[in-house]
Protein backbone atom coordinates (compact mmCIF):
# COMPACT_ATOMS: atom_id res chain seq x y z
CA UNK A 1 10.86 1.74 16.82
CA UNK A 2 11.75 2.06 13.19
CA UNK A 3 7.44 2.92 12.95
CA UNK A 4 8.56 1.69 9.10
CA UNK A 5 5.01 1.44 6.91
CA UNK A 6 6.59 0.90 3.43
CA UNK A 7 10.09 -0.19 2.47
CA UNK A 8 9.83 -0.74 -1.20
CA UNK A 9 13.08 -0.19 -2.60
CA UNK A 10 13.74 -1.72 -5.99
CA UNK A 11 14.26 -0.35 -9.35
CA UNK A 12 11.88 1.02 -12.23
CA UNK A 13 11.79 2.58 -15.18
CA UNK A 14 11.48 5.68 -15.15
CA UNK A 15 9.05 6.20 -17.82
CA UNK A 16 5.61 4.80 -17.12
CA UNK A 17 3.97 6.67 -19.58
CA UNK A 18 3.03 4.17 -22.99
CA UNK A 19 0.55 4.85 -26.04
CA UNK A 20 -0.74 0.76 -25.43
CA UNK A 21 -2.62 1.84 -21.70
CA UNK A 22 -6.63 1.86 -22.12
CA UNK A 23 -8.09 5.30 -21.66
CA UNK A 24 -8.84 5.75 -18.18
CA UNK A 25 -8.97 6.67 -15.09
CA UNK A 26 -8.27 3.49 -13.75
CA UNK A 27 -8.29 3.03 -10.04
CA UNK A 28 -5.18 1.11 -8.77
CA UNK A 29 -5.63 0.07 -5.21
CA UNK A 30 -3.77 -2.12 -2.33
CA UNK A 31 -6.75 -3.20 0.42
CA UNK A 32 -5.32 -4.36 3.45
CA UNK A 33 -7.00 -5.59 7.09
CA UNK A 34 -5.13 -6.12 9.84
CA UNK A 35 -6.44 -8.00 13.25
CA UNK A 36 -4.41 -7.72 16.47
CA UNK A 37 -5.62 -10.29 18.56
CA UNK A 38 -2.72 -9.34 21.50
CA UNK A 39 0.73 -8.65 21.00
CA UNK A 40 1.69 -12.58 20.33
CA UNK A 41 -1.38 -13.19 17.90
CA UNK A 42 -2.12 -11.13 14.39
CA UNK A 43 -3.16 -12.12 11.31
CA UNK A 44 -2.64 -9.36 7.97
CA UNK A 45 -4.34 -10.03 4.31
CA UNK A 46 -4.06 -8.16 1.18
CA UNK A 47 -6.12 -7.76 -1.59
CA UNK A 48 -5.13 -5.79 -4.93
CA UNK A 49 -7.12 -4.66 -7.18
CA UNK A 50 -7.22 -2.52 -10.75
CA UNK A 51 -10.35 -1.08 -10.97
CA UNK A 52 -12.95 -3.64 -10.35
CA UNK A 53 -10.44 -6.42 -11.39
CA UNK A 54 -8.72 -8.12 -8.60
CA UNK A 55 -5.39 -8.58 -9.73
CA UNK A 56 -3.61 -9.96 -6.54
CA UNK A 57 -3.83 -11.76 -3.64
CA UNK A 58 -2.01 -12.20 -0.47
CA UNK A 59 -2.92 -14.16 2.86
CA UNK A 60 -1.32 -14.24 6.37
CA UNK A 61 -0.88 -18.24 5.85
CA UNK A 62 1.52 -17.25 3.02
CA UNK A 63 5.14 -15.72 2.27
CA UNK A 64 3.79 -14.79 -1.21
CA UNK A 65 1.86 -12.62 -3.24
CA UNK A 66 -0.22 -14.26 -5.39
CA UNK A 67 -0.59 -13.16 -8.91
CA UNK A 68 -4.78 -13.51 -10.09
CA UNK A 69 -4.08 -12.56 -13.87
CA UNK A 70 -1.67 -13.74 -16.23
CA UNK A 71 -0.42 -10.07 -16.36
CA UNK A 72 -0.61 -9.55 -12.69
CA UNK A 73 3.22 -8.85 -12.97
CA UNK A 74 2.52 -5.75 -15.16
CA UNK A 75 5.84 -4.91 -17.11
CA UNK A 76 7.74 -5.89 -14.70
CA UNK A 77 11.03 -8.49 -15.31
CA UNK A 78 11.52 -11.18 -13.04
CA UNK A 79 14.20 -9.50 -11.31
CA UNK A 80 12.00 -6.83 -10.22
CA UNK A 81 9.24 -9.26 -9.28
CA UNK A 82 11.32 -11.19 -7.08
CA UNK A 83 12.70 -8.16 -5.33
CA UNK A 84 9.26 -6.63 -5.07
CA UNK A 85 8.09 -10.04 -3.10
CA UNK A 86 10.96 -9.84 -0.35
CA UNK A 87 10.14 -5.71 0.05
CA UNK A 88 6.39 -7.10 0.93
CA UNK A 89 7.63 -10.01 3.61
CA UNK A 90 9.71 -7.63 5.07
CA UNK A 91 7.01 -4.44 5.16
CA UNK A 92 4.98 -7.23 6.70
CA UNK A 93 7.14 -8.06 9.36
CA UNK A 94 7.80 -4.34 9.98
CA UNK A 95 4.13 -3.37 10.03
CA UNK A 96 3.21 -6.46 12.62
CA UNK A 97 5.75 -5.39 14.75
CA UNK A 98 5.22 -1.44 14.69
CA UNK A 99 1.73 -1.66 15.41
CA UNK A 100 2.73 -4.22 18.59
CA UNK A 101 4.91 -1.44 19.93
CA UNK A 102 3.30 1.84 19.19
CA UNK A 103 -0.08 -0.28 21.11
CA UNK A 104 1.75 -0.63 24.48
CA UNK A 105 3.72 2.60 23.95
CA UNK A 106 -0.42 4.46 23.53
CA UNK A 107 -1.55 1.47 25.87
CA UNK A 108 -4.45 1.01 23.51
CA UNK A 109 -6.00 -1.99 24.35
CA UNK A 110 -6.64 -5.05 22.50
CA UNK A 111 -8.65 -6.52 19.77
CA UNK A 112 -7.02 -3.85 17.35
CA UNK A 113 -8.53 -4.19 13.58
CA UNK A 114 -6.97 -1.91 11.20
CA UNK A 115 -7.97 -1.14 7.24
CA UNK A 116 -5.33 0.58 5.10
CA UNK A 117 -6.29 1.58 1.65
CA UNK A 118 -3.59 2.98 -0.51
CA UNK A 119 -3.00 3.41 -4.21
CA UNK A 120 -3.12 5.76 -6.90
CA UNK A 121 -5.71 6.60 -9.84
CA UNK A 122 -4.76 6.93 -13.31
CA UNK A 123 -5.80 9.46 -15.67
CA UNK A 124 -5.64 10.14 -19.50
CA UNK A 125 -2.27 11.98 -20.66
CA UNK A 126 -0.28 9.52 -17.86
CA UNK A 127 -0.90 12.16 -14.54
CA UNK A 128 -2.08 10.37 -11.61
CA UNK A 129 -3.52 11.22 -7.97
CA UNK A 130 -2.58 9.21 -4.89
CA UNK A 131 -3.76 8.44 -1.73
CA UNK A 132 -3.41 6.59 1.39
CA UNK A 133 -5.92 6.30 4.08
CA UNK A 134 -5.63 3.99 7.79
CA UNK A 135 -8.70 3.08 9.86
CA UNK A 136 -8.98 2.24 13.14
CA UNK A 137 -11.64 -0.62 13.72
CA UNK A 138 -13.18 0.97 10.27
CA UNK A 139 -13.27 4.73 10.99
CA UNK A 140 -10.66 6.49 9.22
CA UNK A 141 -8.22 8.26 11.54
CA UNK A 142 -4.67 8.97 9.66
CA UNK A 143 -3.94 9.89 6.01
CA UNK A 144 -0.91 10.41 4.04
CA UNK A 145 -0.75 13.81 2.20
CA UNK A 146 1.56 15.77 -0.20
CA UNK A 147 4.45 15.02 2.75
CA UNK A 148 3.65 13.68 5.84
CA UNK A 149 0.75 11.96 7.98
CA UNK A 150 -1.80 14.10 9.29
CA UNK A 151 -4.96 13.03 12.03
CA UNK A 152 -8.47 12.49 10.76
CA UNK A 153 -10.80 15.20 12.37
CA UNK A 154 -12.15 12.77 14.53
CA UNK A 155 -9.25 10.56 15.50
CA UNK A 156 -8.19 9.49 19.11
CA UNK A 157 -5.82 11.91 21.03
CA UNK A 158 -3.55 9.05 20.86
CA UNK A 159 -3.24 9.19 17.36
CA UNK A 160 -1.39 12.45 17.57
CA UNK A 161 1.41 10.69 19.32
CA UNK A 162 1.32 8.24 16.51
CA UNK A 163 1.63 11.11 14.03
CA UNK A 164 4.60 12.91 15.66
CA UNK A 165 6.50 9.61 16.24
CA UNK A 166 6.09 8.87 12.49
CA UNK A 167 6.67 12.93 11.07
CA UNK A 168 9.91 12.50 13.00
CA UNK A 169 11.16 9.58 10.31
CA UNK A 170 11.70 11.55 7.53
CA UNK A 171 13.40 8.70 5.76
CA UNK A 172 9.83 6.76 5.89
CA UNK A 173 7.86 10.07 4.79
CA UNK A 174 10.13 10.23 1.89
CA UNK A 175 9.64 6.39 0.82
CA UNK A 176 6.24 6.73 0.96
CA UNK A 177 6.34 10.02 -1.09
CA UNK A 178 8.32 7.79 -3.81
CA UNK A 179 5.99 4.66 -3.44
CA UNK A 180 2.87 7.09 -4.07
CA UNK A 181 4.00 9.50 -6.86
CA UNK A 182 6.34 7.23 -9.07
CA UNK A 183 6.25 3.70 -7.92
CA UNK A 184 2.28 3.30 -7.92
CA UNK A 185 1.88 5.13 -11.02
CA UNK A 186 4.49 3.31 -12.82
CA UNK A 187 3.50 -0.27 -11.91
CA UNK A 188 -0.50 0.33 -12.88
CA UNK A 189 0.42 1.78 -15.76
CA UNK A 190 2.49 -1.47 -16.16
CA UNK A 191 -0.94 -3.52 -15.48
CA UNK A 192 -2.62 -1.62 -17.84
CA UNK A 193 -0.59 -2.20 -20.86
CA UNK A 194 -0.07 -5.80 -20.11
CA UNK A 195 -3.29 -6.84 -18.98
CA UNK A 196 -5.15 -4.00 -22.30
CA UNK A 197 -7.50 -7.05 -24.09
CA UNK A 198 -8.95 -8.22 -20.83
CA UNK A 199 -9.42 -4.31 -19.86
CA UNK A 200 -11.12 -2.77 -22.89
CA UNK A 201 -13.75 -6.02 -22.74
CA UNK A 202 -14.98 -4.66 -18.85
């Protein structure tokens, strides 16, 4: 089981910081819902937002994120856009197929729904915070913090298992370290500079 949440591995610029971004904070967000009918049958959308803007769009029925604003791309070249789009088909692939093993390794039983909410919020003088939070049929039981996963309070006992299996990936744990503190941060600051005249009129 490569239990494999992210695999976003394309280049950035390093700088993210610019003097054109609105004044925030600005909430960056990826909302995703997840229904496991059984093992054969699933279905995964994705919404993206930038504060109240949505600014993307993706649906099971499709191989492709769908941009919802002219500057949905951010600053991003078309290079990077086109390498960002494979790194979501194959995180979706990965994620469908995690979730089908680590349910008959727990033997948790069918319908599963799942929410994931992750993201990071910008603040003035280009720091951000992260997060990323995973519900189980809408109660929150696993979060990403600082360096690995960690149980809500009130999550199944099976969730533990889930937690070791994926602390023991430290490969993963770092990706998602990267995603959260640089790549997040650098692609909504990306939105914000491209998409400033439709931001400063909300």
């Amino acid at each position: 089981m490569s239990a494999l949440p992210f695999l976003l591995l394309w280049a950035l610029p390093q700088a993210w910081g610019t003097s054109g971004v609105p004044q925030g904070p600005f909430l960056f967000r990826c909302a995703q819902t997840s229904s496991f009918a059984s093992s054969r049958q699933s279905r995964t959308d994705v919404s993206v937002w930038l504060g109240e803007l949505q600014t993307h769009s993706w649906s099971n029925d499709s191989d492709f994120v769908r941009p919802l604003k002219p500057w949905s791309r951010g600053t991003f070249s078309d290079q990077q856009w086109e390498m960002l789009m494979h790194t979501f088909r194959v995180y979706r692939s990965s994620f469908t197929r995690d979730i089908t093993e680590f349910a008959k390794m727990l033997q948790v039983a069918y319908p599963i729904e799942l929410q994931l909410s992750a993201g990071c919020e910008i603040h003035p003088g280009n720091t951000s915070e992260n997060f990323l939070h995973v519900a189980y049929e809408g109660r929150e039981v696993v979060s990403f913090q600082e360096t690995s996963w960690k149980a809500a309070p009130e999550a199944p006992d099976w969730i533990n298992v889930a937690i070791t299996v994926l602390n023991q990936d430290q490969e993963t744990r770092e990706t998602v370290q990267w995603l959260l503190n640089d790549t997040c941060p650098q692609f909504a600051s990306g939105l914000l500079e491209a998409g400033k005249s439709e931001l400063e009129k909300q």
